[in-house]
PDB file of N, CA and C in Angstrom:
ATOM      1  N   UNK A   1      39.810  11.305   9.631  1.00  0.00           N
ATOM      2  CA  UNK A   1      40.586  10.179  10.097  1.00  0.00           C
ATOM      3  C   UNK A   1      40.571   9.094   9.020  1.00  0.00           C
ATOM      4  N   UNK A   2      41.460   8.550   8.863  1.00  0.00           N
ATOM      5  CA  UNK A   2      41.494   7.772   7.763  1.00  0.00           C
ATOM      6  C   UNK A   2      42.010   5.935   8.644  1.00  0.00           C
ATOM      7  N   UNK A   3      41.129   5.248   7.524  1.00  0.00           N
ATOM      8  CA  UNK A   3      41.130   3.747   8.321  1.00  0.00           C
ATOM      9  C   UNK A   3      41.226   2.719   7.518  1.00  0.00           C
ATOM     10  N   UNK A   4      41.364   1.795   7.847  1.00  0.00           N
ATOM     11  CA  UNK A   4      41.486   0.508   7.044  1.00  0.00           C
ATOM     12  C   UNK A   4      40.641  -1.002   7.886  1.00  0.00           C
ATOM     13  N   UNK A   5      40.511  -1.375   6.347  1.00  0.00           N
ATOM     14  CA  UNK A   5      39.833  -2.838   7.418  1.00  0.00           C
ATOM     15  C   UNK A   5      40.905  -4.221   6.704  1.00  0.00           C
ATOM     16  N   UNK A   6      41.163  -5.349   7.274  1.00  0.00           N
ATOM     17  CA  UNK A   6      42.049  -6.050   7.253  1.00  0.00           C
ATOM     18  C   UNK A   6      41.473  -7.574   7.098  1.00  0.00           C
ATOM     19  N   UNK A   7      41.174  -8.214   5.653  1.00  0.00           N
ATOM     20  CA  UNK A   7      40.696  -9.256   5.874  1.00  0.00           C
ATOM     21  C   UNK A   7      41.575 -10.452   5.444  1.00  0.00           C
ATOM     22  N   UNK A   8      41.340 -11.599   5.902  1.00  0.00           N
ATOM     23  CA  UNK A   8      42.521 -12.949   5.677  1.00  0.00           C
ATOM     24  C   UNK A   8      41.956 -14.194   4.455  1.00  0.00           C
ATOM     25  N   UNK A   9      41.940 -13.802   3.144  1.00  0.00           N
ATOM     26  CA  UNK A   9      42.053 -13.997   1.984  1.00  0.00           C
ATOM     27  C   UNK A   9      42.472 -15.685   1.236  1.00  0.00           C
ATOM     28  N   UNK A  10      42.119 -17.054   1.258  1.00  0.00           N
ATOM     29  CA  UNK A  10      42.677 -17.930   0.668  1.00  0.00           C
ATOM     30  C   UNK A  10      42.277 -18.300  -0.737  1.00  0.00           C
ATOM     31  N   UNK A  11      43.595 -17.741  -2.028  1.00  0.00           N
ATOM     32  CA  UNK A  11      43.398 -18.306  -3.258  1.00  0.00           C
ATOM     33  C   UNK A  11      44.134 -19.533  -3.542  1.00  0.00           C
ATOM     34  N   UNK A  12      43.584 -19.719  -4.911  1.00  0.00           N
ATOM     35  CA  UNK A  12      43.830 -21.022  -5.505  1.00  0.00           C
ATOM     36  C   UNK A  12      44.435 -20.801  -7.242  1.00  0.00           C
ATOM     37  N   UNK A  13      44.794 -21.410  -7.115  1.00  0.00           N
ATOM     38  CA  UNK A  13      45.675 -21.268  -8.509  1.00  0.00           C
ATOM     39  C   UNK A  13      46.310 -22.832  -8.947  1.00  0.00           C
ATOM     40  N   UNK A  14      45.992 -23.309 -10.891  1.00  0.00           N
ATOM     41  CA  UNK A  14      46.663 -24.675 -11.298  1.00  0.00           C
ATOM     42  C   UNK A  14      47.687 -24.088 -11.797  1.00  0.00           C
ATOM     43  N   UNK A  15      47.967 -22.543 -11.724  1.00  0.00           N
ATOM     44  CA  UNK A  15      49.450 -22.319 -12.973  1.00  0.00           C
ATOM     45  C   UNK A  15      50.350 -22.170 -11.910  1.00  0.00           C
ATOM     46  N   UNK A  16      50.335 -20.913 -10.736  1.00  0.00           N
ATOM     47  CA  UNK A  16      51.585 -21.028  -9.895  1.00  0.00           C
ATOM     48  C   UNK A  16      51.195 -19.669  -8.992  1.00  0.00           C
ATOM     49  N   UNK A  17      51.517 -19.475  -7.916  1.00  0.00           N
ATOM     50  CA  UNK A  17      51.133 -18.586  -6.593  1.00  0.00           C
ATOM     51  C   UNK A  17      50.798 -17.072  -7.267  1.00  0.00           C
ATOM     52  N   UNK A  18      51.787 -16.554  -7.386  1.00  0.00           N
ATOM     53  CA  UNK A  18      51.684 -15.668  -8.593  1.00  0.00           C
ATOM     54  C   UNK A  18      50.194 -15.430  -9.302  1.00  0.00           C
ATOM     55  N   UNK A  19      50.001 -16.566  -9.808  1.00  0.00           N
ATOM     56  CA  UNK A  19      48.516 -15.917 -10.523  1.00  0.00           C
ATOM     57  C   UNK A  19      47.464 -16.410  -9.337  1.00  0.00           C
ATOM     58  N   UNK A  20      47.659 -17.209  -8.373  1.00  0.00           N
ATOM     59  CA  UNK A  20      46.702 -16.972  -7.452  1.00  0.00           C
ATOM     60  C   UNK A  20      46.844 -15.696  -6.729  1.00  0.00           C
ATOM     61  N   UNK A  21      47.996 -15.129  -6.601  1.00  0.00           N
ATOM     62  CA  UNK A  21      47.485 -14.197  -5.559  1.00  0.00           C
ATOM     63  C   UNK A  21      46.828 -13.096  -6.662  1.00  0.00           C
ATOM     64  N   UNK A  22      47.128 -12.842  -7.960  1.00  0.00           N
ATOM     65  CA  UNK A  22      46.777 -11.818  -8.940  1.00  0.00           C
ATOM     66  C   UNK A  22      45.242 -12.100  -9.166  1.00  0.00           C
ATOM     67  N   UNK A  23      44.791 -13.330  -9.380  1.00  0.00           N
ATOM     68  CA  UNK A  23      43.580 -14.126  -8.996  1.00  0.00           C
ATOM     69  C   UNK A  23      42.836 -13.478  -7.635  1.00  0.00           C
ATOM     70  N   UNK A  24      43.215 -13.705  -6.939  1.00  0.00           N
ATOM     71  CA  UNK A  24      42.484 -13.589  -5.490  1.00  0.00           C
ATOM     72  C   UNK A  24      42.599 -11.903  -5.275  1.00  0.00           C
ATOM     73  N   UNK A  25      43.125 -11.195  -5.782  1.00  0.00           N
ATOM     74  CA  UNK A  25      42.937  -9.905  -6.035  1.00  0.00           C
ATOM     75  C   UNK A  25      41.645  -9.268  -6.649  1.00  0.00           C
ATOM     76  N   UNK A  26      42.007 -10.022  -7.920  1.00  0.00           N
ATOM     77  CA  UNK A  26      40.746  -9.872  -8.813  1.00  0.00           C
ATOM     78  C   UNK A  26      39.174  -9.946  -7.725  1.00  0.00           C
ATOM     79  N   UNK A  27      39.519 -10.805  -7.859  1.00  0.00           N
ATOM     80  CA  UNK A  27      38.012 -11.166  -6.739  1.00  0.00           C
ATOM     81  C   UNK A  27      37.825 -10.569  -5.681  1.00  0.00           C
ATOM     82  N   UNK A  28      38.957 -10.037  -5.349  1.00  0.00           N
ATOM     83  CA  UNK A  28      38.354  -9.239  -3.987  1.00  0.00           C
ATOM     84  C   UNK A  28      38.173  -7.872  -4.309  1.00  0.00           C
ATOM     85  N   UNK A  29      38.058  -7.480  -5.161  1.00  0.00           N
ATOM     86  CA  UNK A  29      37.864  -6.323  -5.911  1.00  0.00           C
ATOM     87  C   UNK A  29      36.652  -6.146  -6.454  1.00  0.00           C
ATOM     88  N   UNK A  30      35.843  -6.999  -7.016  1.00  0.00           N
ATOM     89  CA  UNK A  30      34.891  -7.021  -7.099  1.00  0.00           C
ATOM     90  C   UNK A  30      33.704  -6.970  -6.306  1.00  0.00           C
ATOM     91  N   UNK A  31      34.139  -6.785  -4.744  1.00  0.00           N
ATOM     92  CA  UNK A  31      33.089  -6.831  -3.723  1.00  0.00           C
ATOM     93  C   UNK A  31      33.737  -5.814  -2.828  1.00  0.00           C
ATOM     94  N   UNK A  32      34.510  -5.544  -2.520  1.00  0.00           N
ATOM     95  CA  UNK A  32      35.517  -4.837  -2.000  1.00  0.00           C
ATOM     96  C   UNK A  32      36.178  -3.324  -2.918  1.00  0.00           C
ATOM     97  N   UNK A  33      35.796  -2.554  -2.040  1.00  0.00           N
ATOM     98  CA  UNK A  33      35.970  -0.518  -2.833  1.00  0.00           C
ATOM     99  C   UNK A  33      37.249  -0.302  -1.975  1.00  0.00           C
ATOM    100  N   UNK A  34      38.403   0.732  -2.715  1.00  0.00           N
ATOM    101  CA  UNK A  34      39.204   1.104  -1.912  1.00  0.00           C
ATOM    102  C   UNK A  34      40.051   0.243  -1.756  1.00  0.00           C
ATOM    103  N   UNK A  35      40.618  -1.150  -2.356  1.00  0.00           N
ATOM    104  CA  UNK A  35      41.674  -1.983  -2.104  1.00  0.00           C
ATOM    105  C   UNK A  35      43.013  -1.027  -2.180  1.00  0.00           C
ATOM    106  N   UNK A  36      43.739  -1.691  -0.975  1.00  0.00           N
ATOM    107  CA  UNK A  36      44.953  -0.513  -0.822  1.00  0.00           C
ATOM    108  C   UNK A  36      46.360  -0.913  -0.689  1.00  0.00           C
ATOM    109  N   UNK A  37      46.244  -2.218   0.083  1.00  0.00           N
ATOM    110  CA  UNK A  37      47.936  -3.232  -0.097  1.00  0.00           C
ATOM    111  C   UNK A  37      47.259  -4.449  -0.011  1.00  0.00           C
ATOM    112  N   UNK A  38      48.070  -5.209  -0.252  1.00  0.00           N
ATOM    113  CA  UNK A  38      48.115  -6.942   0.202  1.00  0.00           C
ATOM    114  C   UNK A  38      49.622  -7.382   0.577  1.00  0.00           C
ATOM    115  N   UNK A  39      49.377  -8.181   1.790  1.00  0.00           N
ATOM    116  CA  UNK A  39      50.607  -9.224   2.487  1.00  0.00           C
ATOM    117  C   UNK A  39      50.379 -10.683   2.387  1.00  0.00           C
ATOM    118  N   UNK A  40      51.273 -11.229   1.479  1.00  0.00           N
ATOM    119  CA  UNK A  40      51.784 -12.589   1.276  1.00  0.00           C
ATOM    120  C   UNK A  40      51.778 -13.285   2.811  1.00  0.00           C
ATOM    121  N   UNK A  41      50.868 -13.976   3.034  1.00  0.00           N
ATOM    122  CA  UNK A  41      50.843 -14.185   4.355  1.00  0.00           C
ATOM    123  C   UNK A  41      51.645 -15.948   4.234  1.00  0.00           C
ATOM    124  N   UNK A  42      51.311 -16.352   3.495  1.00  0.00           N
ATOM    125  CA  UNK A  42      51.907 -18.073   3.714  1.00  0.00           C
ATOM    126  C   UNK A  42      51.323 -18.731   2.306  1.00  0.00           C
ATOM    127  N   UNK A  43      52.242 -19.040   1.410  1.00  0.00           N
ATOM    128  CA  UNK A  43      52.242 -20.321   0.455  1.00  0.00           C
ATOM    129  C   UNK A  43      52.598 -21.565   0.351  1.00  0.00           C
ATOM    130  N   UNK A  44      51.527 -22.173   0.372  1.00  0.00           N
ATOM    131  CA  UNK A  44      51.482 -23.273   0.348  1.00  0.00           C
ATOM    132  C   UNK A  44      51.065 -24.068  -1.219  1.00  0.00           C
ATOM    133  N   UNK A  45      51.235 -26.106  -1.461  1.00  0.00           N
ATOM    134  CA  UNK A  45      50.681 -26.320  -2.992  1.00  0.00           C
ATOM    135  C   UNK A  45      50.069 -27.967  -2.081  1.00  0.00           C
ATOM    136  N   UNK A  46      49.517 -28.036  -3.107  1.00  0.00           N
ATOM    137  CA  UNK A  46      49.031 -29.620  -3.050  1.00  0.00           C
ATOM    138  C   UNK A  46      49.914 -30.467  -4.203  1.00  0.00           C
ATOM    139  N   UNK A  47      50.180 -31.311  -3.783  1.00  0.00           N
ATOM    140  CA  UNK A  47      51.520 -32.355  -4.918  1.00  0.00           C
ATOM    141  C   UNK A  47      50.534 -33.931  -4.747  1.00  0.00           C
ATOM    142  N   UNK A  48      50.518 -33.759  -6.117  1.00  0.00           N
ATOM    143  CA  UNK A  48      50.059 -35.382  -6.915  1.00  0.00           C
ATOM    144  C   UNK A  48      51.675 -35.858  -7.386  1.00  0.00           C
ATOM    145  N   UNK A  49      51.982 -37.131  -6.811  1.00  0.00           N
ATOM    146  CA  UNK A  49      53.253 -37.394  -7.286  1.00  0.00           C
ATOM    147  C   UNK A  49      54.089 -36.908  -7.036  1.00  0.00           C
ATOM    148  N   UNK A  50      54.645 -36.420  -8.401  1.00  0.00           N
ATOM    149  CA  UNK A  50      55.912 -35.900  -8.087  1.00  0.00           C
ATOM    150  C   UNK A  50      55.748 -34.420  -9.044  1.00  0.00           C
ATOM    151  N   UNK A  51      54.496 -33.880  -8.645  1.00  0.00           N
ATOM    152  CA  UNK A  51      54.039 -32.402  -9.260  1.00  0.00           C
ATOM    153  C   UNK A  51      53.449 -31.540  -9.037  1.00  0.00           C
ATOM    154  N   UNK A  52      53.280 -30.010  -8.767  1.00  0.00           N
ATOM    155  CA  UNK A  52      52.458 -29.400  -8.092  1.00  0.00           C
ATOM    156  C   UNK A  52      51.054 -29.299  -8.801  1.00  0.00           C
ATOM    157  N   UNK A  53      49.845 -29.584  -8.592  1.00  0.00           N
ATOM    158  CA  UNK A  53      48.896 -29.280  -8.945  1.00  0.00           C
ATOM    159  C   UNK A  53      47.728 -28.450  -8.593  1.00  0.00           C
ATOM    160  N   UNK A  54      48.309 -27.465  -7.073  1.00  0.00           N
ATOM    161  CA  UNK A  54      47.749 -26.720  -6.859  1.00  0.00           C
ATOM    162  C   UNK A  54      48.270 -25.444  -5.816  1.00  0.00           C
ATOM    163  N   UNK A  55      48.340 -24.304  -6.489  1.00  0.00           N
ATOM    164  CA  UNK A  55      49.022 -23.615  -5.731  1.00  0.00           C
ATOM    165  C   UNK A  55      47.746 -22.554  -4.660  1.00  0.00           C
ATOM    166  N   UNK A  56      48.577 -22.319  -3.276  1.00  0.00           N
ATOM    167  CA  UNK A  56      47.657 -21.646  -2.135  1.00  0.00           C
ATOM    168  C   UNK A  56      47.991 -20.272  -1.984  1.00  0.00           C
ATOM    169  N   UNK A  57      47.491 -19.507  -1.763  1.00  0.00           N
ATOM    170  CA  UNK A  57      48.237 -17.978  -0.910  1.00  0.00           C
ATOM    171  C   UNK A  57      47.511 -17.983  -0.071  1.00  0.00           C
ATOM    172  N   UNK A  58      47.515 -17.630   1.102  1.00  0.00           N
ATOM    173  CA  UNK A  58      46.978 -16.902   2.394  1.00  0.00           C
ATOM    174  C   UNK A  58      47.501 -15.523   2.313  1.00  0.00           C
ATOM    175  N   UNK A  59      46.043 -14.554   1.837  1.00  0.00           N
ATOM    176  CA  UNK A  59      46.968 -13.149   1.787  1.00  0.00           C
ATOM    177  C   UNK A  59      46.168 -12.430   2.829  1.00  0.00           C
ATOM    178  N   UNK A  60      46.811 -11.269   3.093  1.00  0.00           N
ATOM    179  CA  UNK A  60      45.686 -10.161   4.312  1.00  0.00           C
ATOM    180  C   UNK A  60      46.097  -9.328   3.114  1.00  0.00           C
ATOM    181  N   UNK A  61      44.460  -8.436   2.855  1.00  0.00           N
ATOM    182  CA  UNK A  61      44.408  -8.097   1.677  1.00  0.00           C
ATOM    183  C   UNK A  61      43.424  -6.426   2.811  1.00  0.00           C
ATOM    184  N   UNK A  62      43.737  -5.036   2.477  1.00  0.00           N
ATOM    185  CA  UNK A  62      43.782  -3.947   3.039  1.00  0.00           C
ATOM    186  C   UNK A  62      42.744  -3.297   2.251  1.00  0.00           C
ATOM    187  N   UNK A  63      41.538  -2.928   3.282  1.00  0.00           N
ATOM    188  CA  UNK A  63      41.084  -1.750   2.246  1.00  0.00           C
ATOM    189  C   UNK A  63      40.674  -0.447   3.171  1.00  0.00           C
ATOM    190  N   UNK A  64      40.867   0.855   2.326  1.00  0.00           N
ATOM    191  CA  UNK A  64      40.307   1.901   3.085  1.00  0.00           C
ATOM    192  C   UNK A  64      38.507   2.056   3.400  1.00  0.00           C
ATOM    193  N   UNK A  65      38.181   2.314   4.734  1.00  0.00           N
ATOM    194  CA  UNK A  65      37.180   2.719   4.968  1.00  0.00           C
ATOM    195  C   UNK A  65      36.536   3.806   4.758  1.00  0.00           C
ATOM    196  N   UNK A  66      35.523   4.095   3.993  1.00  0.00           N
ATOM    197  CA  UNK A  66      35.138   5.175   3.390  1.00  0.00           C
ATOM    198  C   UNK A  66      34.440   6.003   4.925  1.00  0.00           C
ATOM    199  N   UNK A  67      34.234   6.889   4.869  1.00  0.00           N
ATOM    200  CA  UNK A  67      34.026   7.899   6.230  1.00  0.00           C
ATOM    201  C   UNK A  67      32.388   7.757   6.250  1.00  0.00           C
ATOM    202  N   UNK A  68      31.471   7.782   7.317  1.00  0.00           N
ATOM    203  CA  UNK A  68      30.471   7.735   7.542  1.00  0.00           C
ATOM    204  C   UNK A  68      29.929   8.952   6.710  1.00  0.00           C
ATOM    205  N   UNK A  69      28.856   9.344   5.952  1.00  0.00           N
ATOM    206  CA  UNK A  69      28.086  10.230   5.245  1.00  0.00           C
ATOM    207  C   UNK A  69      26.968  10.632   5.839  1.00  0.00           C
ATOM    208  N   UNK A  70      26.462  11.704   6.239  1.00  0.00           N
ATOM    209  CA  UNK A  70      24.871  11.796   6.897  1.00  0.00           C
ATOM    210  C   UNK A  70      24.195  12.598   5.817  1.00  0.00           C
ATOM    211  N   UNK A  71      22.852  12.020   5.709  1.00  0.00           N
ATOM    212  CA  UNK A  71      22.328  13.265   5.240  1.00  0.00           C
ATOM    213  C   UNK A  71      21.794  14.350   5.454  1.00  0.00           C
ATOM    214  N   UNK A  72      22.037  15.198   4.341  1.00  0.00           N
ATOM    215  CA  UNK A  72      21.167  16.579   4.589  1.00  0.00           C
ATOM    216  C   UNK A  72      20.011  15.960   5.365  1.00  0.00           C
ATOM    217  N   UNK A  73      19.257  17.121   6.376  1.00  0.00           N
ATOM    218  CA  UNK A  73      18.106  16.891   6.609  1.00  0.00           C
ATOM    219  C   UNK A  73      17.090  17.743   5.749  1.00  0.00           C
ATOM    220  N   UNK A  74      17.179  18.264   4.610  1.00  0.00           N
ATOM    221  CA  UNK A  74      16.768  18.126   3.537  1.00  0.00           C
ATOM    222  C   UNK A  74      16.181  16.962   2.827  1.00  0.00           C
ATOM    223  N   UNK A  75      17.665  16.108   2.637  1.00  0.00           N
ATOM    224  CA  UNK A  75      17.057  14.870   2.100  1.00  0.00           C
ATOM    225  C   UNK A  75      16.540  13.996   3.180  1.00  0.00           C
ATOM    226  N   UNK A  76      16.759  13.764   4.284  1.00  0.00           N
ATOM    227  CA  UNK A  76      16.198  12.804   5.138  1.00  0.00           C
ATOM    228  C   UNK A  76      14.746  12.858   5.662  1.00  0.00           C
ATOM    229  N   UNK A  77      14.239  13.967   5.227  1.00  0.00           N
ATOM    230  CA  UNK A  77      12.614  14.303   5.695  1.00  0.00           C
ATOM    231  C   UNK A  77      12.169  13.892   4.033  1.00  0.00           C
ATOM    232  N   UNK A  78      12.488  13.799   2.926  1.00  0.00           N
ATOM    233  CA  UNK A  78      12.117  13.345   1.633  1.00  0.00           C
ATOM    234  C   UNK A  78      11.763  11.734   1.681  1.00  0.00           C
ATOM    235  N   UNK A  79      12.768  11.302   2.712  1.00  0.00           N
ATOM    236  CA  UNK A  79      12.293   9.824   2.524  1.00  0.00           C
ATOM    237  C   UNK A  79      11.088   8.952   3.196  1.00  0.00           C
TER     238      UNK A  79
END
């Protein structure tokens, strides 16, 4: 059976959404095995003036669940 788990993701980015969400990828990759899609859930920026100085993504970012493993009872009387 094959599965997924579904978590709700907020990056940050000073260049533009785009590299936050490529950003917030990155990082969730690094803790996270099996990344499998991501959904643009809502962008948002913060404006100083009359300029964006900070761009948001809210992403739901997908990963597959690896299948439960048992061990041999071979190895489980070793430990």
């Amino acid at each position: 059976m094959n599965s997924e788990k579904h978590i709700k993701v907020t990056g940050y980015s000073n260049v533009s959404w785009k590299d936050a969400i490529v950003k917030t990828i990155e990082e969730a990759a690094k803790t996270l095995s099996n990344l499998s899609n991501v959904t643009v859930l809502e962008q948002r920026a913060n404006i100083s003036g009359d300029k964006i100085v900070e761009y948001m993504v809210d992403l739901d970012i997908s990963f597959k669940i690896e299948p439960f493993q048992t061990q041999p009872e071979d190895e489980a009387d070793n430990m």
